[in-house]
C-alpha atoms as a PDB file:
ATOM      1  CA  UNK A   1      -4.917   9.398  24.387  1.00  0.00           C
ATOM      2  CA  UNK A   2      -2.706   6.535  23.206  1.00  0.00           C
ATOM      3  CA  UNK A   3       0.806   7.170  21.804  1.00  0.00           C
ATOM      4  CA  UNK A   4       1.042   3.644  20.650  1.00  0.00           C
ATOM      5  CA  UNK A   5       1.384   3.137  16.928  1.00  0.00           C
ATOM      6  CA  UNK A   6      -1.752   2.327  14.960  1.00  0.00           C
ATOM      7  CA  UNK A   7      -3.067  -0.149  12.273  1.00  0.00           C
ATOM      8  CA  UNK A   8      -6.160  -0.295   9.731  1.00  0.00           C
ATOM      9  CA  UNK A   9      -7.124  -3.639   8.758  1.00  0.00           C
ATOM     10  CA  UNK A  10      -9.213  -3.541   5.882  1.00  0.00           C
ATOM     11  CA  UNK A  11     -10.453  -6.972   5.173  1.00  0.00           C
ATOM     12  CA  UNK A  12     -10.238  -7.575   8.629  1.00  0.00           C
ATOM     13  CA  UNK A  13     -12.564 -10.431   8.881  1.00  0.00           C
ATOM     14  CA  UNK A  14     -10.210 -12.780   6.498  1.00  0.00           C
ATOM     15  CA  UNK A  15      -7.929 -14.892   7.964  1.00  0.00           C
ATOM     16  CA  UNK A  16      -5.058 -13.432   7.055  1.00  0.00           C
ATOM     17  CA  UNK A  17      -6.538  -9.893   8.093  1.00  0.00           C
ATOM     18  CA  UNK A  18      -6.723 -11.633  11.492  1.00  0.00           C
ATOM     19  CA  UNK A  19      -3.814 -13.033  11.458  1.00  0.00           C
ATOM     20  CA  UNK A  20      -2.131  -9.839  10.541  1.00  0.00           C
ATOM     21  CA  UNK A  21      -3.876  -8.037  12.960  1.00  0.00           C
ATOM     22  CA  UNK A  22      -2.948 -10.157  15.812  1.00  0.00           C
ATOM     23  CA  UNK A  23       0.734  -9.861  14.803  1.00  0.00           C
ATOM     24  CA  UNK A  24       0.463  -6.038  14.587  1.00  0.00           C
ATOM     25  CA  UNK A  25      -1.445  -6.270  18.610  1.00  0.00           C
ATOM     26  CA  UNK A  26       1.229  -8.306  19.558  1.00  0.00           C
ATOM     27  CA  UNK A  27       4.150  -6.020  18.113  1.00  0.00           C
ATOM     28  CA  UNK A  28       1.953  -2.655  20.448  1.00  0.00           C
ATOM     29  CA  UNK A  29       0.062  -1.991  18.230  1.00  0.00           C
ATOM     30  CA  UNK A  30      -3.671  -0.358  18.034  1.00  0.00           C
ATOM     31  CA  UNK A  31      -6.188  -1.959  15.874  1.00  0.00           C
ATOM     32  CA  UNK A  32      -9.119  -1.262  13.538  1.00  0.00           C
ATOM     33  CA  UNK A  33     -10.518  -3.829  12.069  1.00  0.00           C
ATOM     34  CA  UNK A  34     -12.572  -2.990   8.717  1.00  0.00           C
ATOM     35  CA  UNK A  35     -15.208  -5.084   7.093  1.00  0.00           C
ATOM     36  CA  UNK A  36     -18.885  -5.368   5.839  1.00  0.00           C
ATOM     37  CA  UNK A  37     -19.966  -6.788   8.952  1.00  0.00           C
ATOM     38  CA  UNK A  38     -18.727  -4.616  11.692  1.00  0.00           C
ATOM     39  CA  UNK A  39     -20.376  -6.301  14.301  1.00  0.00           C
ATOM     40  CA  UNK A  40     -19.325  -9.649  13.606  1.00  0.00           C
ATOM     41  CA  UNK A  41     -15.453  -8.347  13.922  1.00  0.00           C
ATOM     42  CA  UNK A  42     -16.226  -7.191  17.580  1.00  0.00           C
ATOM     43  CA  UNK A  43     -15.605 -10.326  19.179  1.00  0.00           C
ATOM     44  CA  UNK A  44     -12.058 -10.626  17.370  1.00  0.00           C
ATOM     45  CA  UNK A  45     -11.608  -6.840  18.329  1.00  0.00           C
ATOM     46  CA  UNK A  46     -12.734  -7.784  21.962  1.00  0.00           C
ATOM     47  CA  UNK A  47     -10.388 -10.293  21.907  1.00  0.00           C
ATOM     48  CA  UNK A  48      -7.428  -8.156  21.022  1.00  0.00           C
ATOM     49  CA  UNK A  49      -8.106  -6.184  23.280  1.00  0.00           C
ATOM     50  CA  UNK A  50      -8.350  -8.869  25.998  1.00  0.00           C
ATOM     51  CA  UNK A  51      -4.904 -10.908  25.181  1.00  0.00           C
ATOM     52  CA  UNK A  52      -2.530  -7.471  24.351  1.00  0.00           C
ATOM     53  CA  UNK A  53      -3.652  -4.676  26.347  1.00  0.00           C
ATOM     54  CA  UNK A  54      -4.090  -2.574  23.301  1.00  0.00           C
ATOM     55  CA  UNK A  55      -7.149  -0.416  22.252  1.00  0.00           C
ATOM     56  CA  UNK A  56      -9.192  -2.546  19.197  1.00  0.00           C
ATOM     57  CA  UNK A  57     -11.774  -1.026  17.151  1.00  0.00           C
ATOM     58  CA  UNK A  58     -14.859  -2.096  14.272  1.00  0.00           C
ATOM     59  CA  UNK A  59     -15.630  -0.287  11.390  1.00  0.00           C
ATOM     60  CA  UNK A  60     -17.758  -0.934   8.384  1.00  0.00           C
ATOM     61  CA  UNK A  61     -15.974  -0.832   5.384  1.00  0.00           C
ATOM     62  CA  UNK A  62     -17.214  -2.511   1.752  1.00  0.00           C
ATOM     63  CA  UNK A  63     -14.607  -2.202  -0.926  1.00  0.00           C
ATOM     64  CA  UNK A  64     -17.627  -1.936  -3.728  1.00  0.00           C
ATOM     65  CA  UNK A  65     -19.428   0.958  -2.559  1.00  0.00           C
ATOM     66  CA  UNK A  66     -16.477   2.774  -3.837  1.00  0.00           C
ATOM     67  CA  UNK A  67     -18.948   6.170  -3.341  1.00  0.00           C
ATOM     68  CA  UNK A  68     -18.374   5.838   0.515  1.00  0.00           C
ATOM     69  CA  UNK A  69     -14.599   5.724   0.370  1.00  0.00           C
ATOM     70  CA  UNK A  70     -14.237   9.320   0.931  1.00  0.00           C
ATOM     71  CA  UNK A  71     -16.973   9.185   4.008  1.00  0.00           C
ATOM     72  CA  UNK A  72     -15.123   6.351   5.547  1.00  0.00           C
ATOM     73  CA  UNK A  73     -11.679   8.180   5.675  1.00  0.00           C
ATOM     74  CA  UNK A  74     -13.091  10.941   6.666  1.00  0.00           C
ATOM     75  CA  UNK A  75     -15.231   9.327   9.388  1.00  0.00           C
ATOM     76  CA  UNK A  76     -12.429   7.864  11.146  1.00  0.00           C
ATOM     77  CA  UNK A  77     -11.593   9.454  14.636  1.00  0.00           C
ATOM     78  CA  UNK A  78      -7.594   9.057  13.733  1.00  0.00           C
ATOM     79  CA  UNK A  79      -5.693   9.317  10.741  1.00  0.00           C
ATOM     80  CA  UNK A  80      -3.823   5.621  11.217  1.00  0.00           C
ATOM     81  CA  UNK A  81       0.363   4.752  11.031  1.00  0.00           C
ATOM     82  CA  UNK A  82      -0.422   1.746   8.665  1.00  0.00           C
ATOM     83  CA  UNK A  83      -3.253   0.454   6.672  1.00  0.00           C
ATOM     84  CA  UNK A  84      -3.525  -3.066   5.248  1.00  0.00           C
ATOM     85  CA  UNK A  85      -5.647  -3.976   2.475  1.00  0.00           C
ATOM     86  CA  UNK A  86      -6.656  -7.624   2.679  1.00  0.00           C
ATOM     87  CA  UNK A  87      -9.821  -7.250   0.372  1.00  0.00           C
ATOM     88  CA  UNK A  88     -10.207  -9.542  -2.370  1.00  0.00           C
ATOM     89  CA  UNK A  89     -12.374 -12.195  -4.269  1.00  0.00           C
ATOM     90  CA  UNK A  90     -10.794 -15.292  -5.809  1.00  0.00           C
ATOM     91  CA  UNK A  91     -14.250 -15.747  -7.564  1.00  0.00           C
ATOM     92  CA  UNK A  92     -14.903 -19.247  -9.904  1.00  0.00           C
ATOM     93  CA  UNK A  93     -12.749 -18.648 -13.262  1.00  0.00           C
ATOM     94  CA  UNK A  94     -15.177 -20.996 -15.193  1.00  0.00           C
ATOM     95  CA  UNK A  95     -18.262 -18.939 -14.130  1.00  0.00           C
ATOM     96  CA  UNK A  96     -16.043 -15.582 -14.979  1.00  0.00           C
ATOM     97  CA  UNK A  97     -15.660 -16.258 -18.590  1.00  0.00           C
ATOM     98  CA  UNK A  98     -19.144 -16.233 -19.450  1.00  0.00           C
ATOM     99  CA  UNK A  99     -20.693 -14.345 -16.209  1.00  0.00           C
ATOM    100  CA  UNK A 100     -20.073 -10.582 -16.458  1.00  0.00           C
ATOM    101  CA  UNK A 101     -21.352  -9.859 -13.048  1.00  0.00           C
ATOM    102  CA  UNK A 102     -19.356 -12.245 -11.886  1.00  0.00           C
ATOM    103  CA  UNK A 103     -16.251 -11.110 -13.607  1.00  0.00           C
ATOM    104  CA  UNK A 104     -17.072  -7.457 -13.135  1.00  0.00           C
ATOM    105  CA  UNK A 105     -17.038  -8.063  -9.089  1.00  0.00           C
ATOM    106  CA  UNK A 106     -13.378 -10.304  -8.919  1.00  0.00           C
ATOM    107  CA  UNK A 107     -12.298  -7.138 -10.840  1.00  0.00           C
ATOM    108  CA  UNK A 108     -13.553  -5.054  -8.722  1.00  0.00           C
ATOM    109  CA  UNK A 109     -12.674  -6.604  -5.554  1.00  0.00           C
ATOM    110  CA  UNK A 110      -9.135  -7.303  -6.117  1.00  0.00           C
ATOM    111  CA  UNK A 111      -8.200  -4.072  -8.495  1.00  0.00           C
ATOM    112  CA  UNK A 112     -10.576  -1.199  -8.326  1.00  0.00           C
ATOM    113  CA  UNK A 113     -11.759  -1.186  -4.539  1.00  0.00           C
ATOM    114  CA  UNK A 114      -8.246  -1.830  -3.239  1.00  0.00           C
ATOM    115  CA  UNK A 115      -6.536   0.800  -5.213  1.00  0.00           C
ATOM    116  CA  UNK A 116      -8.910   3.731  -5.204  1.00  0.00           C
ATOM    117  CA  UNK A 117      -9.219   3.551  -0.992  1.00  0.00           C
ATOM    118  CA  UNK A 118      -5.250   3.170  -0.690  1.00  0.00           C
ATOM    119  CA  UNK A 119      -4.886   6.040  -3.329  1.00  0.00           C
ATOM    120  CA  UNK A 120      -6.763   7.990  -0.880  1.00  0.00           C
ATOM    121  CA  UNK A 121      -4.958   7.099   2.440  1.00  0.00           C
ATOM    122  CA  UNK A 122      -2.139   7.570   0.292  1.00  0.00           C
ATOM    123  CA  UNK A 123      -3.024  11.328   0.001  1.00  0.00           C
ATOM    124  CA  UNK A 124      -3.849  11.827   3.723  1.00  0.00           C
ATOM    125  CA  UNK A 125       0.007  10.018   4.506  1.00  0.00           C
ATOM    126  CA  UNK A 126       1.468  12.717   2.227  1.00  0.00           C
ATOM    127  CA  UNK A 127       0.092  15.371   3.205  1.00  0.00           C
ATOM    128  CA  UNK A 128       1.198  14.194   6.988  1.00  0.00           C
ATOM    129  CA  UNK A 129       4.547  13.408   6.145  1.00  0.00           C
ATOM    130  CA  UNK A 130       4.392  10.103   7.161  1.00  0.00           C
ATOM    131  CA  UNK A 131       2.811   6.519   7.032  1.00  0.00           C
ATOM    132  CA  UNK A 132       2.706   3.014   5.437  1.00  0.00           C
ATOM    133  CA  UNK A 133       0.379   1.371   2.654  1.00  0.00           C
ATOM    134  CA  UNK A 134       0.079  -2.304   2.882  1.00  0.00           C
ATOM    135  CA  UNK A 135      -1.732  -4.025  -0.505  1.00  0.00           C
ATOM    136  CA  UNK A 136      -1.458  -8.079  -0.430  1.00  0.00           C
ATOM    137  CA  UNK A 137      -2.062  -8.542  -4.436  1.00  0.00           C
ATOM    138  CA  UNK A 138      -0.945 -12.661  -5.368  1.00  0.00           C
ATOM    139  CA  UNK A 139       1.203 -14.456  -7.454  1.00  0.00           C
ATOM    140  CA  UNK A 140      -1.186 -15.125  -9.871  1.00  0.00           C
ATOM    141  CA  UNK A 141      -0.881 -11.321 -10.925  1.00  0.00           C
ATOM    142  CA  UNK A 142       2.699 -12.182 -12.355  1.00  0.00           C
ATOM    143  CA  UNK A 143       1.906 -13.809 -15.160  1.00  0.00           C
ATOM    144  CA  UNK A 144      -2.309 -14.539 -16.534  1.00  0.00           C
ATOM    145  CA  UNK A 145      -2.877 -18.348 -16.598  1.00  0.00           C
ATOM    146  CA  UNK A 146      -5.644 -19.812 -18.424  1.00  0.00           C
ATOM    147  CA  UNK A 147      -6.627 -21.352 -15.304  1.00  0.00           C
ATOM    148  CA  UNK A 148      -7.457 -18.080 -12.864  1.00  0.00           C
ATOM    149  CA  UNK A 149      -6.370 -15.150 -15.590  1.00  0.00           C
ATOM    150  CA  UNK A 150      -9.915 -13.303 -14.568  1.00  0.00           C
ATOM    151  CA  UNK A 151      -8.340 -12.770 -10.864  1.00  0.00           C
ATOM    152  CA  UNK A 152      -5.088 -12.942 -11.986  1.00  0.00           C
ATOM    153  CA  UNK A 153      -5.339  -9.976 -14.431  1.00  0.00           C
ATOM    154  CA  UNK A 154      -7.072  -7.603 -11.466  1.00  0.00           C
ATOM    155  CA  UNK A 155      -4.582  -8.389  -9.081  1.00  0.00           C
ATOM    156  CA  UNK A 156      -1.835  -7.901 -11.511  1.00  0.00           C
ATOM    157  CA  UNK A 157      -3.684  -4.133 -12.226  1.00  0.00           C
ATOM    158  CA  UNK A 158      -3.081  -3.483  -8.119  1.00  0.00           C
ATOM    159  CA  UNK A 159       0.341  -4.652  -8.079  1.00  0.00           C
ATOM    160  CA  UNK A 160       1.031  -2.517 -10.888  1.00  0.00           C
ATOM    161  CA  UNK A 161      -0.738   0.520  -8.742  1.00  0.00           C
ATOM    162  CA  UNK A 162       1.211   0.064  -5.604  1.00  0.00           C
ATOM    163  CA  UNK A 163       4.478  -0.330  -7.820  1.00  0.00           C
ATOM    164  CA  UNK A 164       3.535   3.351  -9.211  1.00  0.00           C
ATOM    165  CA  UNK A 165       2.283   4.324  -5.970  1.00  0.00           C
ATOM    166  CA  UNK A 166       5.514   3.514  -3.793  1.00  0.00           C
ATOM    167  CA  UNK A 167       7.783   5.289  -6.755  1.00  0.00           C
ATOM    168  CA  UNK A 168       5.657   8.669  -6.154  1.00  0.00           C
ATOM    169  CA  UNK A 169       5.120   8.176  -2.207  1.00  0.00           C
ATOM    170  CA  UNK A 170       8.649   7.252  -1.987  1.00  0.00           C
ATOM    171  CA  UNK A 171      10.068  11.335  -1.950  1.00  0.00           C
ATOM    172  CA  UNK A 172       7.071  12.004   0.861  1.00  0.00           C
ATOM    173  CA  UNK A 173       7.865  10.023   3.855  1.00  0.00           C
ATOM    174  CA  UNK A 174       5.243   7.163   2.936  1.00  0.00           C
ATOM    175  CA  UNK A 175       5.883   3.787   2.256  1.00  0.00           C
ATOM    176  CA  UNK A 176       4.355   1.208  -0.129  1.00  0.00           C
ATOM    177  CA  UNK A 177       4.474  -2.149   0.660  1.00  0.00           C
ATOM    178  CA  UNK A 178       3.131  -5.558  -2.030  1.00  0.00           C
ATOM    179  CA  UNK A 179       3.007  -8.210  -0.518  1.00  0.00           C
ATOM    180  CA  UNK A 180       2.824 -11.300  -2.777  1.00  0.00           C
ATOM    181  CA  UNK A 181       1.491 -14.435  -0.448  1.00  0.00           C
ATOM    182  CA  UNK A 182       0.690 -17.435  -2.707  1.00  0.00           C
ATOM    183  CA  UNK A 183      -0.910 -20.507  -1.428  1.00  0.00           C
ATOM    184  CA  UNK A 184      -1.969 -20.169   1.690  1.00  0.00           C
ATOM    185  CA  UNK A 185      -4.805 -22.268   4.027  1.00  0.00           C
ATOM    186  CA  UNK A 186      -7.451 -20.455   4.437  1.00  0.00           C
ATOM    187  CA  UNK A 187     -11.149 -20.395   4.132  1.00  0.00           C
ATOM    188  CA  UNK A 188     -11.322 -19.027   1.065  1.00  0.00           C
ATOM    189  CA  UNK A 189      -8.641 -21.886  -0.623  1.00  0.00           C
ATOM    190  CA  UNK A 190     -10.771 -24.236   1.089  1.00  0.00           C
ATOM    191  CA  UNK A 191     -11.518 -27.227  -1.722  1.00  0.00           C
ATOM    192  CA  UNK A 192      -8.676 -26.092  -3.432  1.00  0.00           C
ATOM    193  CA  UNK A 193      -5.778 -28.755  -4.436  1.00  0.00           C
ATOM    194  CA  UNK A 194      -2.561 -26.684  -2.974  1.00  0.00           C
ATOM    195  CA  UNK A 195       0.960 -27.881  -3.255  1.00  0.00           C
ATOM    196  CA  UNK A 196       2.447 -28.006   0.099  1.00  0.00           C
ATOM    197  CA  UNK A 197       6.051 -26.930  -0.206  1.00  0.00           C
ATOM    198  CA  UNK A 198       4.579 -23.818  -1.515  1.00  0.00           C
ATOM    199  CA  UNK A 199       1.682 -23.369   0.720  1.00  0.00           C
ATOM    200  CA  UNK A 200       1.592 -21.552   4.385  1.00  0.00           C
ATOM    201  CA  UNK A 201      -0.465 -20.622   7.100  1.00  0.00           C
ATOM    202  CA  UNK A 202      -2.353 -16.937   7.760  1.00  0.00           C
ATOM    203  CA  UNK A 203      -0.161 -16.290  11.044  1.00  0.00           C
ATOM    204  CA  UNK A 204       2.923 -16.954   8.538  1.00  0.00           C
ATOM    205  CA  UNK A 205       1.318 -14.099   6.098  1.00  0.00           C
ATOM    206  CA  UNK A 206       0.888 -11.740   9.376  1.00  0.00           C
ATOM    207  CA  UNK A 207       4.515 -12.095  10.503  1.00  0.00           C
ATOM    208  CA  UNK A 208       5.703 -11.459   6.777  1.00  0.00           C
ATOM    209  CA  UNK A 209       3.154  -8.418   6.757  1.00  0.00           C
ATOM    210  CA  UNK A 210       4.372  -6.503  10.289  1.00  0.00           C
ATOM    211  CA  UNK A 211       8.154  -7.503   9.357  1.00  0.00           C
ATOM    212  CA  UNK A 212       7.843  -5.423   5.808  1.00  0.00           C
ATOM    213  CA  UNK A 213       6.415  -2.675   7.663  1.00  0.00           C
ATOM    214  CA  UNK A 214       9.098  -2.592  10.275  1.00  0.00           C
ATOM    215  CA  UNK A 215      12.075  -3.264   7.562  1.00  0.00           C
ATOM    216  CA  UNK A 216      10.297  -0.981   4.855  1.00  0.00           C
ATOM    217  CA  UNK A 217      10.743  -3.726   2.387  1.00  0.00           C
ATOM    218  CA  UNK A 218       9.080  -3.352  -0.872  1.00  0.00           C
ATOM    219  CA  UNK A 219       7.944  -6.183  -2.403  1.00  0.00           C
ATOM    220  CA  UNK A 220       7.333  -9.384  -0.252  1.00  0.00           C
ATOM    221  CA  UNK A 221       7.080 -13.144  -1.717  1.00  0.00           C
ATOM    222  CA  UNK A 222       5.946 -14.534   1.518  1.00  0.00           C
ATOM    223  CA  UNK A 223       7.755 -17.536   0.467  1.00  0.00           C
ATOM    224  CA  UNK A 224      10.894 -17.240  -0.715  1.00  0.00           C
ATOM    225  CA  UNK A 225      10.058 -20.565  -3.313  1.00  0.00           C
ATOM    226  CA  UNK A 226       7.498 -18.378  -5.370  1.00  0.00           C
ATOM    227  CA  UNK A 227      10.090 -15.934  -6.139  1.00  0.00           C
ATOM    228  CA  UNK A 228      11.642 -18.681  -7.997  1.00  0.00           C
ATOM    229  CA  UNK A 229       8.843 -20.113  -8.917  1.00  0.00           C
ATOM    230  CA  UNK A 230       7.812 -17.349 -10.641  1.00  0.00           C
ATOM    231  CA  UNK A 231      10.484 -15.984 -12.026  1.00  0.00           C
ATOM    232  CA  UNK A 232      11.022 -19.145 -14.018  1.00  0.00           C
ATOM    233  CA  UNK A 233       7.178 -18.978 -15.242  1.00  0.00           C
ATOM    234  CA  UNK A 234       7.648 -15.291 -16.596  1.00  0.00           C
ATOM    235  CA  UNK A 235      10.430 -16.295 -18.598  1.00  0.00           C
ATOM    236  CA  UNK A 236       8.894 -19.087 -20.229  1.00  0.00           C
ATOM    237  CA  UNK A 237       8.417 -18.305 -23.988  1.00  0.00           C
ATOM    238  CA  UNK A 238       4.969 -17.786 -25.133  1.00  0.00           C
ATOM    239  CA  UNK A 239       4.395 -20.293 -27.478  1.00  0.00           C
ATOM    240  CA  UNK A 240       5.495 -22.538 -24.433  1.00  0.00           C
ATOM    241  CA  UNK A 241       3.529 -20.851 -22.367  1.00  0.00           C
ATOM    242  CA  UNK A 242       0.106 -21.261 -23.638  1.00  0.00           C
ATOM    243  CA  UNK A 243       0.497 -24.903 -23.867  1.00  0.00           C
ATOM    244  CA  UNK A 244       0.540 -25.732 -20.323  1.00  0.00           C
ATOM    245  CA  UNK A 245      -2.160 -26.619 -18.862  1.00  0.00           C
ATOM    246  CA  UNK A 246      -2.249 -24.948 -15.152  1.00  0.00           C
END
């Protein structure tokens, strides 16, 4: 048996649920990696396992089928250190207005899924005494935009769960970490006009992910610019608001 501290990457197939769990294998860490596909994380797992000398591991995960949550906790052979949600859907706004389905699974995705599994590993922490909740929400949960306010609005709900879930998990040894990336280059921003001086790489996200675990940090803007940034958009007036056009 290992004594090596261990991560659950859920999401793992993303790029920054790569990236994140190559910085955790690099820190000594062991790794599951979660996704729909479990086979098709095996060669990233194998991988792992090749360049760090840790153990790596697949397991089939699909943050709709909410019904299996319980199964899949239940089902796995140890009760990790850390677990990482990297689930989402950025989904097409335009099609969102009008396309329920389409609406129903951004919500889903990046509010409903996320929260009820990490509300359940949240549980299995306390009632160890110990462990650390990782939920990446976005930016774009800070304040709705016209432009993205479908996405926006469901990852605002999560960070608004983890906020409520660190205040309770905070007097029971587990910690509750948002991270808050922004723009970042990745296959799912591909085609999308990003601003450079506020846009990073996945291996950048992974290093800001393992150092809020280590440090116990709360809330994370992986660049320091879209605290700013956002701060100054929140305070905008209304009647200001709603006239720009982004």
């Amino acid at each position: 048996m290992t004594s090596r501290m261990s991560v659950l990457v859920l999401g793992g197939s993303s790029d920054i649920g790569r990236a994140a769990a190559r910085a955790f294998a690099r820190a000594g860490y062991d790794v599951a990696l979660a996704g729909r596909d479990a086979a098709a994380l095996e060669p990233d797992a194998a991988d792992l396992r090749a360049r760090y000398n840790i153990e790596a591991s697949t397991r089939s995960f699909d943050v709709l089928d909410t019904a299996s949550f319980d199964g899949f906790v239940a089902g796995l052979p140890v009760l990790p250190d850390v677990v990482i949600s990297i689930v989402g859907l950025l989904g097409v706004q335009d099609n969102a207005e009008s396309d329920l389905a389409h609406a129903t699974a951004i919500m889903r995705s990046n509010y409903e899924g996320p929260s009820l599994i990490l509300g359940l590993f949240a549980e299995k922490f306390l009632a160890r005494g110990n462990g650390t909740i990782v939920g990446v929400s976005s930016v774009a949960g800070d304040r709705g935009r016209a432009s993205n306010y479908v996405y926006g609005s469901a990852k605002a709900g999560f960070s608004a769960f983890l906020s409520g879930l660190r205040a309770r998990c905070s007097h029971g040894g587990v910690h509750v970490v948002t991270v808050k990336p922004g723009f970042v280059r990745t296959k799912m921003t591909e085609g999308m006009k990003l601003i450079g001086p506020l846009t990073v790489e996945a291996p950048v996200v992974g290093a800001a992910i393992l150092n809020a675990v280590e440090k116990k940090t709360d809330v994370v803007y992986v660049s320091g610019k879209w605290r700013l940034v956002m701060l100054i958009i929140k305070t905008l007036p209304e009647a200001v608001f709603k006239k720009l056009k982004f």
